[in-house]
C-alpha atoms as a PDB file:
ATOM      1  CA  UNK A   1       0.000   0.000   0.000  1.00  0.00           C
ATOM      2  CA  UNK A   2       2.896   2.089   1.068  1.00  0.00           C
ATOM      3  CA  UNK A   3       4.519   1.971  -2.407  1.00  0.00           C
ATOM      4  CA  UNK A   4       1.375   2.434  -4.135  1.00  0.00           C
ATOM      5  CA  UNK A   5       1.035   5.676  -2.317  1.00  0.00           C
ATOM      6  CA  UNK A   6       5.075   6.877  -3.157  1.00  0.00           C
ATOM      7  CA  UNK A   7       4.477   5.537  -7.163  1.00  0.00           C
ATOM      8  CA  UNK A   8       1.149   7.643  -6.777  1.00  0.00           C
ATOM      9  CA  UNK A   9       2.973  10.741  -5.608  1.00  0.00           C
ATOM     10  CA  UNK A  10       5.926  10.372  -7.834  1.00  0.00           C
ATOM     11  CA  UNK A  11       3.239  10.399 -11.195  1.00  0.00           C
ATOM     12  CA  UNK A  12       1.826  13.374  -9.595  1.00  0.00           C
ATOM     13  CA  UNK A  13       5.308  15.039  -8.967  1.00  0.00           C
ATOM     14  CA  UNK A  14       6.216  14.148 -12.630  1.00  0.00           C
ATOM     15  CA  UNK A  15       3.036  15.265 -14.447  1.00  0.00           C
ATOM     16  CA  UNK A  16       3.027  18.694 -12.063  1.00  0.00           C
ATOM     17  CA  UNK A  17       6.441  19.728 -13.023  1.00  0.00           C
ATOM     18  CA  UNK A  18       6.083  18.383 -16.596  1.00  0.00           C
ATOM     19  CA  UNK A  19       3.039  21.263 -17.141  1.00  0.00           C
ATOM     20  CA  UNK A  20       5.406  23.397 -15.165  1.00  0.00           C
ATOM     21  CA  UNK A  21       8.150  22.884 -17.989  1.00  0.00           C
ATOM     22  CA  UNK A  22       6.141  23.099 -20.688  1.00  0.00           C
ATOM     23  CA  UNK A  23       4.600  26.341 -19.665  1.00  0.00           C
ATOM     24  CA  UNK A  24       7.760  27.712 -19.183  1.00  0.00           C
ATOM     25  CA  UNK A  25       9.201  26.868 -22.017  1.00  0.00           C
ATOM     26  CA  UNK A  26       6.379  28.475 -24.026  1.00  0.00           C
ATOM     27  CA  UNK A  27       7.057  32.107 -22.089  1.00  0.00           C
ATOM     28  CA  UNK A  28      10.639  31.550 -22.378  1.00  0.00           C
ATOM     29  CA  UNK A  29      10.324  31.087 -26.515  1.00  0.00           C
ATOM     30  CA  UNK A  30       7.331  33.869 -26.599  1.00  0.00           C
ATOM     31  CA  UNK A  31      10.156  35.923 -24.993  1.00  0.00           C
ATOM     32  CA  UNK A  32      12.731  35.392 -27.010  1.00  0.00           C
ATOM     33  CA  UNK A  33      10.662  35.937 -29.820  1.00  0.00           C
ATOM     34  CA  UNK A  34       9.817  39.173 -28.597  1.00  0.00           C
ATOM     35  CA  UNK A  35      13.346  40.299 -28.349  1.00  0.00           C
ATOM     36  CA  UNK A  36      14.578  39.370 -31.347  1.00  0.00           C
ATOM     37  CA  UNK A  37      15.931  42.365 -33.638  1.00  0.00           C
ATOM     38  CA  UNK A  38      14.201  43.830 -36.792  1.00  0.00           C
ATOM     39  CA  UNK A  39      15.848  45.187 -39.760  1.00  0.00           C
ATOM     40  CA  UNK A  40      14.624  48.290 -40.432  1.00  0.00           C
ATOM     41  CA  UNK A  41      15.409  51.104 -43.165  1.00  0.00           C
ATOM     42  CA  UNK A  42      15.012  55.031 -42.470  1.00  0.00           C
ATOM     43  CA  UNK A  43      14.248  57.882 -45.319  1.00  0.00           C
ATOM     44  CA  UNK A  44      18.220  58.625 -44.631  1.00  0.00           C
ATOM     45  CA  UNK A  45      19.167  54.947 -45.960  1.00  0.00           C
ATOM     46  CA  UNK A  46      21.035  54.438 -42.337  1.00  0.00           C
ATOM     47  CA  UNK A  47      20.614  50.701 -41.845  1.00  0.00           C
ATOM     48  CA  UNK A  48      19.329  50.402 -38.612  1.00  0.00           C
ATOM     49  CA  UNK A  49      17.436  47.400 -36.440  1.00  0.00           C
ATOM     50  CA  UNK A  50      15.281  47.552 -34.270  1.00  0.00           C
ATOM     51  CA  UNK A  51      14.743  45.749 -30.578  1.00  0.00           C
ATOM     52  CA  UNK A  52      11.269  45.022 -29.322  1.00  0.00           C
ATOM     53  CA  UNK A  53      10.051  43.780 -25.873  1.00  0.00           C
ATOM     54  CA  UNK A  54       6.560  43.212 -24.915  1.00  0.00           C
ATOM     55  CA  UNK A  55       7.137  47.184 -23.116  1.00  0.00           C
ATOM     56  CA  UNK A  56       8.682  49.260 -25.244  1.00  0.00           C
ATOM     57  CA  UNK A  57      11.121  49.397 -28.746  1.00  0.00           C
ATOM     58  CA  UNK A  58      13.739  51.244 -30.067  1.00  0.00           C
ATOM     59  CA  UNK A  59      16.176  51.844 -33.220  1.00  0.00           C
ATOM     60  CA  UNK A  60      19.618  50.751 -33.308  1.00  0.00           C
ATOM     61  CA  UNK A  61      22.494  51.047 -35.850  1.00  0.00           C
ATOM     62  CA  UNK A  62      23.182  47.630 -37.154  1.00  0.00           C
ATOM     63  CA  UNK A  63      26.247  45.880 -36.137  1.00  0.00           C
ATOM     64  CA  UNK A  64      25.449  45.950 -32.289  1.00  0.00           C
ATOM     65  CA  UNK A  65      25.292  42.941 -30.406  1.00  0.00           C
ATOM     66  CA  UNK A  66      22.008  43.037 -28.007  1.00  0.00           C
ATOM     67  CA  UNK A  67      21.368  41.024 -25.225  1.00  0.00           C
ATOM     68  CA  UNK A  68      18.465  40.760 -22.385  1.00  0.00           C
ATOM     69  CA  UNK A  69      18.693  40.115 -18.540  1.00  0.00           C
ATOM     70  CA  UNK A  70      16.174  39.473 -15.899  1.00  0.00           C
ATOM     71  CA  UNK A  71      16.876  42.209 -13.104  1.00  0.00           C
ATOM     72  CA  UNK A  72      14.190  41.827  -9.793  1.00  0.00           C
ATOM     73  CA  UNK A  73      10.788  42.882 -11.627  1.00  0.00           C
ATOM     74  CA  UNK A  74      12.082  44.635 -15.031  1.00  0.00           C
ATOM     75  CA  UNK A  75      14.834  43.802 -16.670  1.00  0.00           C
ATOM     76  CA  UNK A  76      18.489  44.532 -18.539  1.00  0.00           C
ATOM     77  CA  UNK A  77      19.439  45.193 -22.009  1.00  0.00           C
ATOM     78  CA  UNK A  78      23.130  45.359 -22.876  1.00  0.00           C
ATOM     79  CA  UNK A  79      23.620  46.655 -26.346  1.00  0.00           C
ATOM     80  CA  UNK A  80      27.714  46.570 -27.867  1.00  0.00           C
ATOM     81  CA  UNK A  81      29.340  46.556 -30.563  1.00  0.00           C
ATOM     82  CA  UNK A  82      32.947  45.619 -31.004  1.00  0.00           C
ATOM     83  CA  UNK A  83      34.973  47.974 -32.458  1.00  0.00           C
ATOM     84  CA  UNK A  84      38.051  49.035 -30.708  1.00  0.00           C
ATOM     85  CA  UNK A  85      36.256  51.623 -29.840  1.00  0.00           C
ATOM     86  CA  UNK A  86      34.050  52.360 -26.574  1.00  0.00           C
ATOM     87  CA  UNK A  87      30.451  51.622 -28.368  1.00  0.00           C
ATOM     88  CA  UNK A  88      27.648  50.398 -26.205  1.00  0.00           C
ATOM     89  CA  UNK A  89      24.519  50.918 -23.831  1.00  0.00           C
ATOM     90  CA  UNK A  90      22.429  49.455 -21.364  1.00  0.00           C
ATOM     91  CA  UNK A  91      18.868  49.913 -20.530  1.00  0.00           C
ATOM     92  CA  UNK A  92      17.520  48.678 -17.879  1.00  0.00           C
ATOM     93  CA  UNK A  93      14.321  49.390 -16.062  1.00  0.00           C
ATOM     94  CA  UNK A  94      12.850  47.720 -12.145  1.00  0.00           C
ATOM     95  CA  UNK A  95       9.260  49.058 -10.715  1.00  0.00           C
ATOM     96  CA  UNK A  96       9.366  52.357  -9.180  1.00  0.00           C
ATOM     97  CA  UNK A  97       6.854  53.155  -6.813  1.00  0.00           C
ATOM     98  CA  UNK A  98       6.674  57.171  -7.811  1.00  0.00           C
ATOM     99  CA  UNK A  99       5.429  58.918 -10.896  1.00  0.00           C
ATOM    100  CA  UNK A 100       7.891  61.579 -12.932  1.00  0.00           C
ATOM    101  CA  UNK A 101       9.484  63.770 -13.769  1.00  0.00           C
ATOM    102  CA  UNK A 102      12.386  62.412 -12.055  1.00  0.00           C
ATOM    103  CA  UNK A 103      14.979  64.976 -10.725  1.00  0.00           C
ATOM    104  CA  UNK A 104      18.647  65.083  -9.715  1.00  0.00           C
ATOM    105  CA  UNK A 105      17.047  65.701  -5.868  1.00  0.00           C
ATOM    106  CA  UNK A 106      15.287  62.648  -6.253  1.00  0.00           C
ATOM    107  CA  UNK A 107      17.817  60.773  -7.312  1.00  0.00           C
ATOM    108  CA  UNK A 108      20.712  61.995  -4.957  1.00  0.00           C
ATOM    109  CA  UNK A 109      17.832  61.137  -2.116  1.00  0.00           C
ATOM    110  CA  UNK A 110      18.412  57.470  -2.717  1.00  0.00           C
ATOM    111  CA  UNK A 111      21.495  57.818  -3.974  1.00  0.00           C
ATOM    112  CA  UNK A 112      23.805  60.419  -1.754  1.00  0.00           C
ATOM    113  CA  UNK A 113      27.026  59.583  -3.068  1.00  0.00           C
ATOM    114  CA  UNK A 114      26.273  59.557  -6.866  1.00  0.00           C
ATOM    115  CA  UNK A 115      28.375  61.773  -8.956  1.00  0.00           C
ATOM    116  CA  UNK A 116      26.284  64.305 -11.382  1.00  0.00           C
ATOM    117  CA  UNK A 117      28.278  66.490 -13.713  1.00  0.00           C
ATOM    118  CA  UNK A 118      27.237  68.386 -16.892  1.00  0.00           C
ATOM    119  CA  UNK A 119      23.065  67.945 -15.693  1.00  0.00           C
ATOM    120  CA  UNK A 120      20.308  68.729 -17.716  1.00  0.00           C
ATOM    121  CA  UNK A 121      16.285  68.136 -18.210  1.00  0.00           C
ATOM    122  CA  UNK A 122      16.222  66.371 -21.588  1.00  0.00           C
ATOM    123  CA  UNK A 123      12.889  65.056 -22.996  1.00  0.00           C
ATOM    124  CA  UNK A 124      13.223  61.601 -25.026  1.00  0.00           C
ATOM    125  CA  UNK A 125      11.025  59.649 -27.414  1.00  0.00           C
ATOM    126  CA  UNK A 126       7.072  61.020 -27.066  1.00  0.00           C
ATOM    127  CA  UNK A 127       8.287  63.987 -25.065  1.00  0.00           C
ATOM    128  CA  UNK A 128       8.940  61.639 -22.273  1.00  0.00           C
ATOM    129  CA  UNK A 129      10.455  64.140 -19.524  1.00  0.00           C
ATOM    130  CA  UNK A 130      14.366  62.865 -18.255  1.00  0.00           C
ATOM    131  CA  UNK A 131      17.063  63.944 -16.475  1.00  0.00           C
ATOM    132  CA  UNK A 132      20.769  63.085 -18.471  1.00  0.00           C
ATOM    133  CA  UNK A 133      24.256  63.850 -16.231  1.00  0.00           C
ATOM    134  CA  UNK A 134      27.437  62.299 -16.628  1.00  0.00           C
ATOM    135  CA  UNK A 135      28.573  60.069 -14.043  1.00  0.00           C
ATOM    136  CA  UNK A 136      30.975  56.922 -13.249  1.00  0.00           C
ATOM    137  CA  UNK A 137      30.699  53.679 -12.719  1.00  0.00           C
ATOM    138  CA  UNK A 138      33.185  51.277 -11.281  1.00  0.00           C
ATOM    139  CA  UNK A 139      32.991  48.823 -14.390  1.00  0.00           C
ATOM    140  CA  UNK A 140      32.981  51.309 -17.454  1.00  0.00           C
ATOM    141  CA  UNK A 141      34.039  54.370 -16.094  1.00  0.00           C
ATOM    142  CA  UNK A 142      33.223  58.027 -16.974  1.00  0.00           C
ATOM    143  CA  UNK A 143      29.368  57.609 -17.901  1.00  0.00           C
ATOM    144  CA  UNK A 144      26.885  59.675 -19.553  1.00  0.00           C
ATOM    145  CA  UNK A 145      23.230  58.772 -17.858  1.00  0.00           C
ATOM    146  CA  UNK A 146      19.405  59.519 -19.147  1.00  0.00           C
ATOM    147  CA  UNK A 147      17.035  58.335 -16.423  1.00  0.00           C
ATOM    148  CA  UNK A 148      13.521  58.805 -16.327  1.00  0.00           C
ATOM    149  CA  UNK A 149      10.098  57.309 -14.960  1.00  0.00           C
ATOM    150  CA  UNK A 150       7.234  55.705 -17.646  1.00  0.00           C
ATOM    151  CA  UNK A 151       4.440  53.659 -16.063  1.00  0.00           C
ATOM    152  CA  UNK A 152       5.400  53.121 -12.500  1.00  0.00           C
ATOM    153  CA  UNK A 153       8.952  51.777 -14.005  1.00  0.00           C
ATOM    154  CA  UNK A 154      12.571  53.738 -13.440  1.00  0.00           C
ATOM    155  CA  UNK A 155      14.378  53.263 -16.556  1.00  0.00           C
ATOM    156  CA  UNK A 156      17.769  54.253 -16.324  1.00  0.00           C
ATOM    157  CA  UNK A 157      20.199  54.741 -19.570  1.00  0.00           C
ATOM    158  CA  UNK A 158      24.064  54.056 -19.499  1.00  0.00           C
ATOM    159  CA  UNK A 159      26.719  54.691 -21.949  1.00  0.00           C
ATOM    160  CA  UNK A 160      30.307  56.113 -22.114  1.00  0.00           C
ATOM    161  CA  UNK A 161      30.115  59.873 -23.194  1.00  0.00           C
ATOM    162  CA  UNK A 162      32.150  59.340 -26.548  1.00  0.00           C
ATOM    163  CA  UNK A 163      28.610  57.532 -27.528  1.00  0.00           C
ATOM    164  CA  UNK A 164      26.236  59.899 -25.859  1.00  0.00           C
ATOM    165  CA  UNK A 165      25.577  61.947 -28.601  1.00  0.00           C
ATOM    166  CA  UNK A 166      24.263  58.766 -30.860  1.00  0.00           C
ATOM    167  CA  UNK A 167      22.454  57.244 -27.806  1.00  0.00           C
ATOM    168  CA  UNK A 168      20.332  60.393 -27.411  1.00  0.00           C
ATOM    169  CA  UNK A 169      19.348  59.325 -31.063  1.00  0.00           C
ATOM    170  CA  UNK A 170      18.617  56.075 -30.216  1.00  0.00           C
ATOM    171  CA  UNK A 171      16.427  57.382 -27.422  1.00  0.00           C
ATOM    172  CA  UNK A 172      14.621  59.921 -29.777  1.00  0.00           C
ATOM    173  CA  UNK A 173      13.001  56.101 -31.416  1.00  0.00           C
ATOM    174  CA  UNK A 174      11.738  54.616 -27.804  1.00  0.00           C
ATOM    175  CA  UNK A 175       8.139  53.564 -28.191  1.00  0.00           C
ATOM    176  CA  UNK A 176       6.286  52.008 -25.525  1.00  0.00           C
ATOM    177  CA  UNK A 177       3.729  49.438 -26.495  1.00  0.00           C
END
């Protein structure tokens, strides 16, 4: 009776985390499906692609390399490309419990010791209202920062200032779905 019982529990063990696997597997593909660069064209003939999420898209040149990252409740996206050259971004975005516009005495609440040079009020996209500063980070450096606040989410930009300039255009194609 006894091993009845454990074979009983062991099929139900084995069919629960079977449906377990196979629904994951089907988020896990919808996901990558949803992440997966477009080729795109613009009036200028600049070859660009672009990367989609189930939150938001945006243009990039071609020739980047773009990868994703689950980070507590939103995510990471680490755009490079490899040139010799410092070329790169990340995006990445958590919940934020406060609505925008975000400001540098918002920021510096959480965040006393961050270093803000060169601040401005920027707006990005859909005249999305942001705050962009250059900063450091111990991994890349001298930074140049755009954060802002879109549906309950802090998104904050990263890039090395030599790229700043094209990453503002990159932000000027952010669309949130």
């Amino acid at each position: 009776m006894i091993r009845g019982l454990a074979k009983t529990r062991i099929l139900i063990m084995t069919v629960i985390l079977a449906g377990f696997y196979f629904l994951l597997k089907d988020r896990l593909e919808n996901r990558e499906e949803n992440n997966h660069p477009i080729s795109v064209g613009t009036s200028k003939g600049e070859d660009l692609e672009m990367y989609q999420t189930d939150i938001f898209s945006f243009q990039y040149p071609k020739g980047f390399v773009v990868n994703s990252y689950p980070v507590s409740g939103g995510g990471k996206i680490v755009a490079e490309r490899i040139t010799g050259q410092k070329e790169g971004f990340q995006i990445a975005f958590w919940p934020f419990d406060e609505t925008g516009p975000l400001t540098i005495e918002r920021i510096k609440k959480d965040i006393p010791d961050i270093e803000i040079n060169n601040f401005r009020n920027i707006e990005i996209a859909t005249d999305f209202p942001a705050v962009a500063f250059e900063s450091a980070d111990e991994i890349m450096g001298r930074t140049f920062e755009v954060w802002f606040i879109y549906k309950e989410k802090l998104y904050q930009v990263m890039t090395y200032p030599t790229f700043a300039e094209q990453m503002e255009k990159i932000l000027t194609t952010l669309r949130f779905e």
